[in-house]
Protein backbone atom coordinates (compact mmCIF):
# COMPACT_ATOMS: atom_id res chain seq x y z
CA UNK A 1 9.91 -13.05 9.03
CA UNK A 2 7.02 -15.22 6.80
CA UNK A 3 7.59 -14.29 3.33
CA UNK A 4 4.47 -12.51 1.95
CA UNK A 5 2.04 -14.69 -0.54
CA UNK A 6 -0.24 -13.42 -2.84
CA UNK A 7 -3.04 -15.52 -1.58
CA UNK A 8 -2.67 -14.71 2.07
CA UNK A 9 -2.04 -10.67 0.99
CA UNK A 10 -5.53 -11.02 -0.73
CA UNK A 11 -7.27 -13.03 1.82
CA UNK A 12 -6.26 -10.42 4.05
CA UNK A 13 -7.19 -7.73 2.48
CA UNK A 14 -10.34 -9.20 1.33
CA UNK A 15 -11.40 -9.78 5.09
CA UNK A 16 -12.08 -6.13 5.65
CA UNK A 17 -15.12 -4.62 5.48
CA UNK A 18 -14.42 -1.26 6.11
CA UNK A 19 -11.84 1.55 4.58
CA UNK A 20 -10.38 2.32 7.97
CA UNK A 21 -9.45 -1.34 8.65
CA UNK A 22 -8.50 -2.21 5.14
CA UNK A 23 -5.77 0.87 4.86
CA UNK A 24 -4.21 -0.43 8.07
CA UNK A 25 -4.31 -4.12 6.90
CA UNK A 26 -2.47 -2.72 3.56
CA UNK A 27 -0.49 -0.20 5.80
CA UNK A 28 1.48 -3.40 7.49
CA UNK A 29 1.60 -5.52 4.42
CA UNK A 30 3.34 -2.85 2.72
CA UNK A 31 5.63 -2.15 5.24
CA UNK A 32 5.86 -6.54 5.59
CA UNK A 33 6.77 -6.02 1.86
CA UNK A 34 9.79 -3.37 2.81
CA UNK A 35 11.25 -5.47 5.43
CA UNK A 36 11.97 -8.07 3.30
CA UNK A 37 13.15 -5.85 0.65
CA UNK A 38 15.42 -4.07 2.76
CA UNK A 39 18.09 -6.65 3.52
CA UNK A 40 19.02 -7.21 -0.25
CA UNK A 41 20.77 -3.11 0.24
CA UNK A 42 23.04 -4.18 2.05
CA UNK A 43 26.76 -5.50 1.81
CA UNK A 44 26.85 -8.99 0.30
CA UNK A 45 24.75 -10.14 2.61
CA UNK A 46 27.54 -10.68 4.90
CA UNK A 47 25.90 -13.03 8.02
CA UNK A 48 27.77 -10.79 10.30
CA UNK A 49 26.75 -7.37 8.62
CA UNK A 50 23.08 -8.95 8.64
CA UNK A 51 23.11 -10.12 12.35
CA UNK A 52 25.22 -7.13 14.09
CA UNK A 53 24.06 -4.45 11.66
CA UNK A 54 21.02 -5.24 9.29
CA UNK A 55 19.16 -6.63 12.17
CA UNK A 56 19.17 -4.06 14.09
CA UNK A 57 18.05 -1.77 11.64
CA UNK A 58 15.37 -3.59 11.22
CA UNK A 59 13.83 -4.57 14.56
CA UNK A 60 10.47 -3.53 15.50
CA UNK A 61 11.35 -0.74 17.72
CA UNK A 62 14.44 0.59 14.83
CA UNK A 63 14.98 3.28 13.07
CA UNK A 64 13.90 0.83 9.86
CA UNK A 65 10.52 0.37 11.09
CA UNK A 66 9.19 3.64 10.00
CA UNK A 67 7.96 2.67 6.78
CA UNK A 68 8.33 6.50 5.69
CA UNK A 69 12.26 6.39 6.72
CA UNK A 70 12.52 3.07 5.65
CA UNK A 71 11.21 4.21 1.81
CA UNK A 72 13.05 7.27 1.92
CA UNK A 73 16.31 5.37 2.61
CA UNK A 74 15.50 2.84 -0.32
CA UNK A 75 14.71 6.08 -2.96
CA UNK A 76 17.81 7.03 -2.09
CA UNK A 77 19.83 4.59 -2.82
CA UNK A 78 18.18 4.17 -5.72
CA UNK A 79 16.86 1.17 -5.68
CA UNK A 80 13.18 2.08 -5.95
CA UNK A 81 11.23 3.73 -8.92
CA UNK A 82 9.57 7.12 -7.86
CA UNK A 83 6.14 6.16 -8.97
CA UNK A 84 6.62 3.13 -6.34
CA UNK A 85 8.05 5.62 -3.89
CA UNK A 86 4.91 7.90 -4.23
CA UNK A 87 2.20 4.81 -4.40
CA UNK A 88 3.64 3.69 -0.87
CA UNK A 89 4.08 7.33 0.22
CA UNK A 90 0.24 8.01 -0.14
CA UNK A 91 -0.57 4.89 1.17
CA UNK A 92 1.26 5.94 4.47
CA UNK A 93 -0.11 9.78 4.34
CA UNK A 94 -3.64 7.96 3.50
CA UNK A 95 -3.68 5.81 6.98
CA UNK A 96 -2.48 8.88 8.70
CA UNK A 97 -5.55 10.80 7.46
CA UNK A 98 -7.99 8.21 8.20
CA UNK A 99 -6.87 7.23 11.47
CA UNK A 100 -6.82 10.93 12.33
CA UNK A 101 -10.25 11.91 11.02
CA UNK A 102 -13.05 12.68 13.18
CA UNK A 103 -15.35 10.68 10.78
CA UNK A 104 -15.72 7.56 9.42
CA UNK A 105 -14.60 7.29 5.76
CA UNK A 106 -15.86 5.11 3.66
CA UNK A 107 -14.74 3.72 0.10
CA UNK A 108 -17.04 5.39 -1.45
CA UNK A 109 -16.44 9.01 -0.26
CA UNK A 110 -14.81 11.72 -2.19
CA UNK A 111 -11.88 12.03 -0.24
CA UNK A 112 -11.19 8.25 -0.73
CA UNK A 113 -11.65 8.55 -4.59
CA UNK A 114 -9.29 11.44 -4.84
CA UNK A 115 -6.46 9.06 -2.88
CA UNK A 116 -6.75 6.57 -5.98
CA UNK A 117 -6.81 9.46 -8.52
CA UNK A 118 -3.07 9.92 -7.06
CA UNK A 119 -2.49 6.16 -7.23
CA UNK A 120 -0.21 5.53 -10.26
CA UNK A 121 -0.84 1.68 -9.90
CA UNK A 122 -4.32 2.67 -10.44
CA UNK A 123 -4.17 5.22 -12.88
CA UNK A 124 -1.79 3.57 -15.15
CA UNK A 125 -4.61 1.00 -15.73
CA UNK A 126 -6.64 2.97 -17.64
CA UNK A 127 -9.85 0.38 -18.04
CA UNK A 128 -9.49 0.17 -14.42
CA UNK A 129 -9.24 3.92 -13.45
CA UNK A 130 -11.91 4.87 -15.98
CA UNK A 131 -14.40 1.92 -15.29
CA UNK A 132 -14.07 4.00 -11.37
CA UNK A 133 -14.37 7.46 -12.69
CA UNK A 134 -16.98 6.80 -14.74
CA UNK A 135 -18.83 4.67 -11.98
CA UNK A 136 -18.01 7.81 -9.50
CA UNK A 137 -19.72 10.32 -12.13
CA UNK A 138 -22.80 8.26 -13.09
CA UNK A 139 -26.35 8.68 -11.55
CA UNK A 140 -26.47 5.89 -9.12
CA UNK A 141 -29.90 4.60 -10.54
CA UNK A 142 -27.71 2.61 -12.60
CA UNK A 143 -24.81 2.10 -9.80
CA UNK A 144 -25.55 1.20 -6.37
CA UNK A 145 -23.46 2.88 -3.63
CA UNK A 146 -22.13 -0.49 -2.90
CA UNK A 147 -20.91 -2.15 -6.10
CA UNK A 148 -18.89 1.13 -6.00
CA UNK A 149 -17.46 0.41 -2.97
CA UNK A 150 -16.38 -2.86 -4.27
CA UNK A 151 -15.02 -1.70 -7.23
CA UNK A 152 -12.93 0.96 -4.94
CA UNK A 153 -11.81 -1.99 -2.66
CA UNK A 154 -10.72 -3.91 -5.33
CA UNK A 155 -8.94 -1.44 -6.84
CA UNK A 156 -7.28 -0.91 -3.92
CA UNK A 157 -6.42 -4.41 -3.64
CA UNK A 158 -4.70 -4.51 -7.12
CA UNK A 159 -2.93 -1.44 -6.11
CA UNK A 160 -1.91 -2.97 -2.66
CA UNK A 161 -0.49 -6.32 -4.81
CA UNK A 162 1.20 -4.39 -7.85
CA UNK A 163 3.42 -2.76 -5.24
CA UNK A 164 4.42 -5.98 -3.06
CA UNK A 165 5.30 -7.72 -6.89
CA UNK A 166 7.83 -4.42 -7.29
CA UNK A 167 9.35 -4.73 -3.82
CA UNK A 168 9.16 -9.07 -3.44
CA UNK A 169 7.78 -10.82 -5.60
């Protein structure tokens, strides 16, 4: 597995043009970010726990690769804060909602502002957070629909990254 980089995480993310796209994008880095974590729970680090146990665990098609059981099993043990828990937790329930939605949803939409209003690597930046909300409630004479949308996307972003630096970095 390629440890994650900043620079490629934000490359990546920056590449995406639309909401749908960048949640998945930030959907597999996160759970790129709990497969590396995982390993470090586990016995010593034994090479023969790792290869006939941890492994397996972890494959693509085991029980690991949920990144909702995979979180779960972390917060249990312990070894993850709760606000990190419930960042990565919305982040999953997020993707499900877009992917299942009828309609396209953009950054810009309601729905996608109320997501980062539950964000607490968003919300515990207070400039941040208000510089949105108070973008959001203005008349957009003064803010066009798309500096919005940036400002959402790179919000997102610097939520995205402040939760890989928790788990890896």
């Amino acid at each position: 597995m390629t440890p994650l980089n900043e620079d490629d995480v934000l490359e990546r993310l920056e590449g995406q043009n639309d909401l749908a796209s960048f949640i998945n994008v930030a959907h597999d880095i996160l759970l790129s970010g709990i497969r590396q974590f995982l390993p470090s729970l586990f016995v010593n680090n034994d090479e023969e726990i790792l290869e006939y146990a941890v492994k397996p665990l972890l494959a693509r098609s085991g029980p690991l690769d949920d990144i909702d059981v995979a979180l779960r099993l972390i917060y249990a043990l312990g070894k993850m804060d709760k606000w990190l828990y419930t960042d990565i937790i919305c982040f999953s329930q997020f993707r499900d909602f877009v992917q299942q939605s009828y309609e396209d949803i953009h950054f810009h939409d309601d729905v996608t502002y109320d997501f980062i209003a539950n964000l607490n690597s968003i919300t515990q930046n207070a400039t941040l957070f208000n510089a949105i909300k108070n973008m959001k409630f203005s008349d957009f004479s003064i803010y066009s629909e798309t500096r919005y949308s940036t400002m959402v996307k790179t919000a997102l972003t610097l939520a995205v990254t402040t939760l890989l630096k928790e788990l890896v970095w």
